[in-house]
N, C-alpha and C. Protein backbone atom coordinates (compact mmCIF):
# COMPACT_ATOMS: atom_id res chain seq x y z
N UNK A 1 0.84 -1.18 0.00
CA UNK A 1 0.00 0.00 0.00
C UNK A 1 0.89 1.24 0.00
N UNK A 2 0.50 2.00 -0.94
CA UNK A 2 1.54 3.29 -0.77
C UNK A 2 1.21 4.57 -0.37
N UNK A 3 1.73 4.97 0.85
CA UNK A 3 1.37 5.81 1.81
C UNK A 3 1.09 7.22 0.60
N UNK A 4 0.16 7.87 0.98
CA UNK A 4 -0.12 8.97 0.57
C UNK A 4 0.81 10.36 0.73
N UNK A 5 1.49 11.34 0.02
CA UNK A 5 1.99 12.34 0.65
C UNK A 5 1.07 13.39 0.66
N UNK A 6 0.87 14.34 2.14
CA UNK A 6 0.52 15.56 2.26
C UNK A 6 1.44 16.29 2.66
N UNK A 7 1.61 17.78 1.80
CA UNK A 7 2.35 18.78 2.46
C UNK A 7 1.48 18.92 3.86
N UNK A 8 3.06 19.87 4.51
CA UNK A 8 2.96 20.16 5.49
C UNK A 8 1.76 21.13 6.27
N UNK A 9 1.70 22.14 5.34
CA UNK A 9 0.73 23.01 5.29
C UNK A 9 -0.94 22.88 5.43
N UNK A 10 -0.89 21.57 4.67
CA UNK A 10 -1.92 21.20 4.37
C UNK A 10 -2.19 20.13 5.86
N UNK A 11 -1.54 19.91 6.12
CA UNK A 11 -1.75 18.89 7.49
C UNK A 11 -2.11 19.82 8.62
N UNK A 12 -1.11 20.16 8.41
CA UNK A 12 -1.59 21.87 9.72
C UNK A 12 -2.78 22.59 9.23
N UNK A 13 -3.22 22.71 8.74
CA UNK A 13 -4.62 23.30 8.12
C UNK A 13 -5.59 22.49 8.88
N UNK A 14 -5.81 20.93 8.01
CA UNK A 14 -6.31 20.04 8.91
C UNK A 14 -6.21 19.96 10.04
N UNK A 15 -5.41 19.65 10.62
CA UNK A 15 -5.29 19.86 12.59
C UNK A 15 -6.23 20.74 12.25
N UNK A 16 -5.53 22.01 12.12
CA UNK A 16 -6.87 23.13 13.25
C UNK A 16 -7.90 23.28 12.50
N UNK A 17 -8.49 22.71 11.51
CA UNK A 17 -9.88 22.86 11.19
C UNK A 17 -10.20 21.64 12.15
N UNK A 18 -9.90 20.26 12.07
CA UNK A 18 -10.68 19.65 12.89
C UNK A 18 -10.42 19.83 14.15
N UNK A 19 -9.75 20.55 14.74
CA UNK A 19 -9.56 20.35 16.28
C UNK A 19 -10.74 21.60 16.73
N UNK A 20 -10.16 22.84 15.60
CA UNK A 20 -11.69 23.97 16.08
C UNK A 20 -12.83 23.18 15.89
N UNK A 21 -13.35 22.05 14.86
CA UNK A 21 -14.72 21.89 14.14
C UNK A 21 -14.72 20.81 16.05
N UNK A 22 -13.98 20.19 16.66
CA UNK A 22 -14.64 19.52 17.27
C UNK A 22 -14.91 21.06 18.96
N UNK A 23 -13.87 21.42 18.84
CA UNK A 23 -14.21 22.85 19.96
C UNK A 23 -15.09 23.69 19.70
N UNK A 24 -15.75 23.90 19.23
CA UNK A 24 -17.29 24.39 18.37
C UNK A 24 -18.24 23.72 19.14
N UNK A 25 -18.25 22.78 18.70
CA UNK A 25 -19.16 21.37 19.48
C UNK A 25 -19.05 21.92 20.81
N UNK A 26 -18.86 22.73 21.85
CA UNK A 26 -18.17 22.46 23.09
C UNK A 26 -18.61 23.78 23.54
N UNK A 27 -18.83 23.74 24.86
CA UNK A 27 -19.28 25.23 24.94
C UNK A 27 -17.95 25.19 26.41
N UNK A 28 -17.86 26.71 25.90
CA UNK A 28 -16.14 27.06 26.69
C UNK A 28 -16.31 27.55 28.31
N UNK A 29 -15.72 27.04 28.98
CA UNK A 29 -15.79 28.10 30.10
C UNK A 29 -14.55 29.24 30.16
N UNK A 30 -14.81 30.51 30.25
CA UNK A 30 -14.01 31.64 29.66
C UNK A 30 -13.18 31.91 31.18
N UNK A 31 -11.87 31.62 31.26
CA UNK A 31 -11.07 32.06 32.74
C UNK A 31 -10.09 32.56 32.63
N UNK A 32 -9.72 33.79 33.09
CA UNK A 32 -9.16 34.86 32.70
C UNK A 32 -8.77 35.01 31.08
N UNK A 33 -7.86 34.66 30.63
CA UNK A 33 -7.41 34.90 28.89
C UNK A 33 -7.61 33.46 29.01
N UNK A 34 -8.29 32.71 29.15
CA UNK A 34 -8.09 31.24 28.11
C UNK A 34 -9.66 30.74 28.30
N UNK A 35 -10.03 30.06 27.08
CA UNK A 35 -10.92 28.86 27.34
C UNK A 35 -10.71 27.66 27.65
N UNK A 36 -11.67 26.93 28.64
CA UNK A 36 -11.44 25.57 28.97
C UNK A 36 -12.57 24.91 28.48
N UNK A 37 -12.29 23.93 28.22
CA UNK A 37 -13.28 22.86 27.69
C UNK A 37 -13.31 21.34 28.32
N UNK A 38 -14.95 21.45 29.00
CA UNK A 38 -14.45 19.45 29.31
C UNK A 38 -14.51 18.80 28.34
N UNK A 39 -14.14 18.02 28.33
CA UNK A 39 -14.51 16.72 27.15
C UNK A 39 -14.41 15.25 27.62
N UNK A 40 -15.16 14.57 27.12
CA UNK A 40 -15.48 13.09 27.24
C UNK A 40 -14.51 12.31 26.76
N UNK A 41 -13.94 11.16 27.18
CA UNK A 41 -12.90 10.21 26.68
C UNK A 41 -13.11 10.32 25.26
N UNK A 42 -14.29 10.26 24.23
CA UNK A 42 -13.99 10.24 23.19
C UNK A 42 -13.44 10.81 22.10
N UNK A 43 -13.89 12.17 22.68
CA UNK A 43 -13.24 13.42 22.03
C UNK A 43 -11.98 13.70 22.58
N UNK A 44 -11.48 13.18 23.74
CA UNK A 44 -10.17 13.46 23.99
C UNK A 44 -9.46 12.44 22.65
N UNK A 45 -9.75 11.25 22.87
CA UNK A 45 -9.18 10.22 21.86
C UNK A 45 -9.12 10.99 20.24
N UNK A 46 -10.03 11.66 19.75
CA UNK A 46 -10.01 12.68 18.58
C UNK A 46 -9.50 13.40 18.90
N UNK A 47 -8.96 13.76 19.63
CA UNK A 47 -7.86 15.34 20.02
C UNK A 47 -6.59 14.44 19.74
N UNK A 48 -6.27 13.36 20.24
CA UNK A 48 -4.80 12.85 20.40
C UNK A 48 -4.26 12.09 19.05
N UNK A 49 -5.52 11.47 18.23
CA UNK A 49 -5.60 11.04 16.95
C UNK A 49 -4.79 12.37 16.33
N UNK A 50 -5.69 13.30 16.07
CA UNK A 50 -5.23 14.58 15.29
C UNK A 50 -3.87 15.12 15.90
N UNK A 51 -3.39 14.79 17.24
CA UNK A 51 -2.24 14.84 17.67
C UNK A 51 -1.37 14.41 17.28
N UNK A 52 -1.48 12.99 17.07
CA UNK A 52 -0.52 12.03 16.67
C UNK A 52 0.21 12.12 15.09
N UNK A 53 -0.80 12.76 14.09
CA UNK A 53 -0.56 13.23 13.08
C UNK A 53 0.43 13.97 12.84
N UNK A 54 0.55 15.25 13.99
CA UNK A 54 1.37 16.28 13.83
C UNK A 54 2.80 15.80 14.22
N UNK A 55 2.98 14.75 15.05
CA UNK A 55 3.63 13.91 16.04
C UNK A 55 5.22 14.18 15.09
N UNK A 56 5.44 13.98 13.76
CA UNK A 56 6.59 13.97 13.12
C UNK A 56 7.16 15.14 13.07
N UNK A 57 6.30 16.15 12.96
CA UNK A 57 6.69 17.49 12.78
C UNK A 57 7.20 18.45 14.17
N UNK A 58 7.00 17.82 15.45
CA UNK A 58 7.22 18.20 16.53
C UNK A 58 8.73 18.14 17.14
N UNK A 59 9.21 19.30 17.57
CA UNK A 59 10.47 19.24 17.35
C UNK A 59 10.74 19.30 18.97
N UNK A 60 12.24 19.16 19.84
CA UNK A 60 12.01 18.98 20.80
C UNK A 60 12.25 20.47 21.45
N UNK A 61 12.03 20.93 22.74
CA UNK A 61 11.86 22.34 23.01
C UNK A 61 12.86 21.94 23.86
N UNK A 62 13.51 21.45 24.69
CA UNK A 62 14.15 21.05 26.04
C UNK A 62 15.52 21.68 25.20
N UNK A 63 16.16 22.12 26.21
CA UNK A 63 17.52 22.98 25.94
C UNK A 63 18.14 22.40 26.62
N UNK A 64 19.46 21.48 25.79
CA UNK A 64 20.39 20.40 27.09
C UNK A 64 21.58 20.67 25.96
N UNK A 65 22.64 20.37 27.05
CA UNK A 65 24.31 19.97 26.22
C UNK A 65 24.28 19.51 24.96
């Protein structure tokens, strides 16, 4: 089977259309500058899916020797 290529751009697009289209769904509680949102195991599992996607592109932030 031969893996499909998507630019980068285009993946990141995706993330945040589906991660807003599922935070839409969601009604926010507003605390100081941020929204919080509960969510149900399932939609967490769709948050980490669409996570996992980005997963290659994530670079490491930790500042060592």
């Amino acid at each position: 089977m031969e893996k499909e290529l998507i630019s980068k751009k285009d993946l990141l697009l995706y993330a945040k259309n589906a991660t807003q289209s599922i935070l839409n769904s969601l009604v926010a509680i507003k605390f100081i500058k941020a929204d919080l949102y509960i969510v149900s195991k399932d939609i967490y599992a769709k948050l980490v899916e669409i996570d996992s996607l980005l997963l290659p592109y994530k670079k490491d932030t930790r500042r060592t020797n």
